[in-house]
C-alpha atoms as a PDB file:
ATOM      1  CA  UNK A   1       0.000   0.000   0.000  1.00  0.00           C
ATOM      2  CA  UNK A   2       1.444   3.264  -1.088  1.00  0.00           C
ATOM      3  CA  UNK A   3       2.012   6.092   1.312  1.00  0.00           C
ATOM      4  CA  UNK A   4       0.316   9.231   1.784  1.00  0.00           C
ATOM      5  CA  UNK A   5       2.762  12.409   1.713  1.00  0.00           C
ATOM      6  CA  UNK A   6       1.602  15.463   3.149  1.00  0.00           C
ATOM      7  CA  UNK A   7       0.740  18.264   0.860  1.00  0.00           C
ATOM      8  CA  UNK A   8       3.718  20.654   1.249  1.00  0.00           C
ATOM      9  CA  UNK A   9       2.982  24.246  -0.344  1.00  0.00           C
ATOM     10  CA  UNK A  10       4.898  27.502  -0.294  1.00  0.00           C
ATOM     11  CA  UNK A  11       3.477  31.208  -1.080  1.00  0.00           C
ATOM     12  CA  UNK A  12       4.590  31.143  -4.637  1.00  0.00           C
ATOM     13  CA  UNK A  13       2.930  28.009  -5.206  1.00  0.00           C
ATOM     14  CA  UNK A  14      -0.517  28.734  -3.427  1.00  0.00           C
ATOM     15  CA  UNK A  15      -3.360  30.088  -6.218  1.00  0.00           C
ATOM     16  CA  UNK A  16      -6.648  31.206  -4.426  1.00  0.00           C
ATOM     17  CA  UNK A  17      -9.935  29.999  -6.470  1.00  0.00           C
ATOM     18  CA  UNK A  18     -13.195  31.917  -5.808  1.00  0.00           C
ATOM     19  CA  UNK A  19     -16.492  30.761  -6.971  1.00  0.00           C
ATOM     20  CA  UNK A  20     -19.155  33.764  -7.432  1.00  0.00           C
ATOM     21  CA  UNK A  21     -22.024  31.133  -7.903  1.00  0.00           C
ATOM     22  CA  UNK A  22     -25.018  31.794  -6.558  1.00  0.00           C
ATOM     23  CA  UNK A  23     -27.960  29.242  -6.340  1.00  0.00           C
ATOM     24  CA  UNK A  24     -31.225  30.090  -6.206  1.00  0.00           C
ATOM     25  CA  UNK A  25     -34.295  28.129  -5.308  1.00  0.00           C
ATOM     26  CA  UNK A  26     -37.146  28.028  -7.905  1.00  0.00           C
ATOM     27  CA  UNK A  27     -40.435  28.709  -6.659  1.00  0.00           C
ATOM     28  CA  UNK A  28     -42.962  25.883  -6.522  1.00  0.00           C
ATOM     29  CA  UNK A  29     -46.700  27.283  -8.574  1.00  0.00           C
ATOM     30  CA  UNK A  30     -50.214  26.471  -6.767  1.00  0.00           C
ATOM     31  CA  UNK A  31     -51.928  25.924 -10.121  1.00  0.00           C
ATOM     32  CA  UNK A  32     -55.827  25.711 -10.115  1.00  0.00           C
ATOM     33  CA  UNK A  33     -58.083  23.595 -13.197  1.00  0.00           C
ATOM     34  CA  UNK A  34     -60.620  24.642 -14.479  1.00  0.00           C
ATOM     35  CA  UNK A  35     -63.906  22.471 -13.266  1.00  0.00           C
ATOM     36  CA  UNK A  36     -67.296  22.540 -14.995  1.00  0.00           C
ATOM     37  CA  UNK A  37     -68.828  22.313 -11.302  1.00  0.00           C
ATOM     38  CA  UNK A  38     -67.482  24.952  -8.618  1.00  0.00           C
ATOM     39  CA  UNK A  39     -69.073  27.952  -9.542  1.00  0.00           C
ATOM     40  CA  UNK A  40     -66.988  30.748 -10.421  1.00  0.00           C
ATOM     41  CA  UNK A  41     -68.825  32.566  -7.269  1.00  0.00           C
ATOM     42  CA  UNK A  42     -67.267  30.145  -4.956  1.00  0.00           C
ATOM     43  CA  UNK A  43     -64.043  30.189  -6.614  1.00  0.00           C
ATOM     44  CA  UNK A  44     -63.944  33.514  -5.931  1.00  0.00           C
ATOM     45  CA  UNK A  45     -64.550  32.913  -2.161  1.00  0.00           C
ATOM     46  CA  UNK A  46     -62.471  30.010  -1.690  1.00  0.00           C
ATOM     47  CA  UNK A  47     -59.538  32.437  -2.896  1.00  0.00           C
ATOM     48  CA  UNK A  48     -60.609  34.989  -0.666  1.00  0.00           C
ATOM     49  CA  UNK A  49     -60.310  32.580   2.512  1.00  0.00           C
ATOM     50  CA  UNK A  50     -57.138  30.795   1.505  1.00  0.00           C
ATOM     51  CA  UNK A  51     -54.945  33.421   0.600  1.00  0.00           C
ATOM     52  CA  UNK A  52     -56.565  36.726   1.666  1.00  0.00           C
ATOM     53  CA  UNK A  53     -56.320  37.837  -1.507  1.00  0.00           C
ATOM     54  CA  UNK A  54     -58.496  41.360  -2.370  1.00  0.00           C
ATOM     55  CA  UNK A  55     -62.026  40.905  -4.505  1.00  0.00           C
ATOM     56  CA  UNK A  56     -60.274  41.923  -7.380  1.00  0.00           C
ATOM     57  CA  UNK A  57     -57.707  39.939  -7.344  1.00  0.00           C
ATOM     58  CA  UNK A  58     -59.882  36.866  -6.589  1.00  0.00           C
ATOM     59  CA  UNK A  59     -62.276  37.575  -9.580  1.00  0.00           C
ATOM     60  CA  UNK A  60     -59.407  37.670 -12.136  1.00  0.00           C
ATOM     61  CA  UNK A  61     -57.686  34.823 -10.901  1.00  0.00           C
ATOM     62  CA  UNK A  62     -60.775  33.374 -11.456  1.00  0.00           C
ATOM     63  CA  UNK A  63     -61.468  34.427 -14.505  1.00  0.00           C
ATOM     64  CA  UNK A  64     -58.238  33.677 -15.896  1.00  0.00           C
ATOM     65  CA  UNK A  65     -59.081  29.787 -14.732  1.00  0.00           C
ATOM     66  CA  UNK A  66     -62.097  30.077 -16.685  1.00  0.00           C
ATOM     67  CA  UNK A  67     -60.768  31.513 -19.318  1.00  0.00           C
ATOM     68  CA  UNK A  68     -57.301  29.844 -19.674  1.00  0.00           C
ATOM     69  CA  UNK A  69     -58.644  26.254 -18.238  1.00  0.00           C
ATOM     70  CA  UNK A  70     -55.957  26.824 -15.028  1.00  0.00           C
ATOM     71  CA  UNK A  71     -54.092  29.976 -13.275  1.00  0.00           C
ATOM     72  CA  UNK A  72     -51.178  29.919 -11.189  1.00  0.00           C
ATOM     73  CA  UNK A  73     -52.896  31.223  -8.022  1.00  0.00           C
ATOM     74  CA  UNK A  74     -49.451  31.568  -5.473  1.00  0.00           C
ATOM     75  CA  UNK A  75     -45.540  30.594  -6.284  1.00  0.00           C
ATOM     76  CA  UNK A  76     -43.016  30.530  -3.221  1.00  0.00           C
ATOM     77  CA  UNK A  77     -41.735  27.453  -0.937  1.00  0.00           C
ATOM     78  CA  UNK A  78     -42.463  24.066  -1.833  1.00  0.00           C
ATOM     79  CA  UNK A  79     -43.867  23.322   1.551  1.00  0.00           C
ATOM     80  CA  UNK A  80     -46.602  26.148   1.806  1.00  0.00           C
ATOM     81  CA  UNK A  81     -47.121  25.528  -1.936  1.00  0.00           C
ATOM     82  CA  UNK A  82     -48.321  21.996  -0.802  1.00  0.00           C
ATOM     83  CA  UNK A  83     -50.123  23.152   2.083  1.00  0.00           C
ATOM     84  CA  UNK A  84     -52.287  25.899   0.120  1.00  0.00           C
ATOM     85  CA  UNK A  85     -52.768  23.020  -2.676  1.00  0.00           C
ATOM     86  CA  UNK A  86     -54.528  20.684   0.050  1.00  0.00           C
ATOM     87  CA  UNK A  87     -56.437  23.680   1.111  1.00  0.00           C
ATOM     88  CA  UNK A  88     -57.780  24.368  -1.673  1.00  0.00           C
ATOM     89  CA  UNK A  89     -58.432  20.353  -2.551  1.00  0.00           C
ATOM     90  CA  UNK A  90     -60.605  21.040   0.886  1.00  0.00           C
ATOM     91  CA  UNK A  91     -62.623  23.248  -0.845  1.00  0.00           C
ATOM     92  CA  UNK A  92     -63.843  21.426  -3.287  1.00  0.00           C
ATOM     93  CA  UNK A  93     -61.361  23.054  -6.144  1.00  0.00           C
ATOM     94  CA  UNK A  94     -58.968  20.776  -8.396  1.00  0.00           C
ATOM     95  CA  UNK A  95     -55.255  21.555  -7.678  1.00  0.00           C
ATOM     96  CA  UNK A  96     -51.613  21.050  -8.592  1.00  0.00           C
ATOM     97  CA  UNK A  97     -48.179  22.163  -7.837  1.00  0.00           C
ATOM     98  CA  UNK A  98     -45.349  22.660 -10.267  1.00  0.00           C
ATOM     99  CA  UNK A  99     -42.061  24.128 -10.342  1.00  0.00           C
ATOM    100  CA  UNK A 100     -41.501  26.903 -11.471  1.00  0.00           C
ATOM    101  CA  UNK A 101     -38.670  28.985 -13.992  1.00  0.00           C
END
């Protein structure tokens, strides 16, 4: 078995490496489906109660499900992604989470 030598370095032979690489989590997307059930009424409440969002808001992520057969309704951690997702299973709405860019 061959022996190990200790690494023996001087100040002319020492180079310093720096790595400026950041990494960045992508966000995880609470998407919603369109259903030809939940009224878009209820939709519209179910958004309110979740995520506090204002009427306005509520009504045009609504309408973009409607329109657009699914809306990405909140993007952030993966864990309160999943939690909002089961929420809004709860409620009666059809849910998914994906990652996101």
């Amino acid at each position: 078995m061959p022996s190990v030598q200790p690494l023996r370095t001087t100040s002319e032979e020492t180079e310093v490496v720096t790595s400026e690489t950041v990494a960045t989590r992508r966000p995880w997307n609470v998407v919603v489906w369109n259903d030809p059930v939940t009224p878009m009424s209820v939709v519209v409440v179910i958004f309110r109660k979740v995520f506090g969002y204002s009427n306005n808001k509520c009504t045009q992520l609504m309408l973009t499900v409607h329109h657009e057969g699914r809306a990405i309704v909140w993007s952030g951690a993966r864990e309160r992604a999943e939690s909002y997702c089961v929420k809004l299973q709860v409620a009666g709405l059809s849910t998914t989470i994906e990652q996101g860019d």
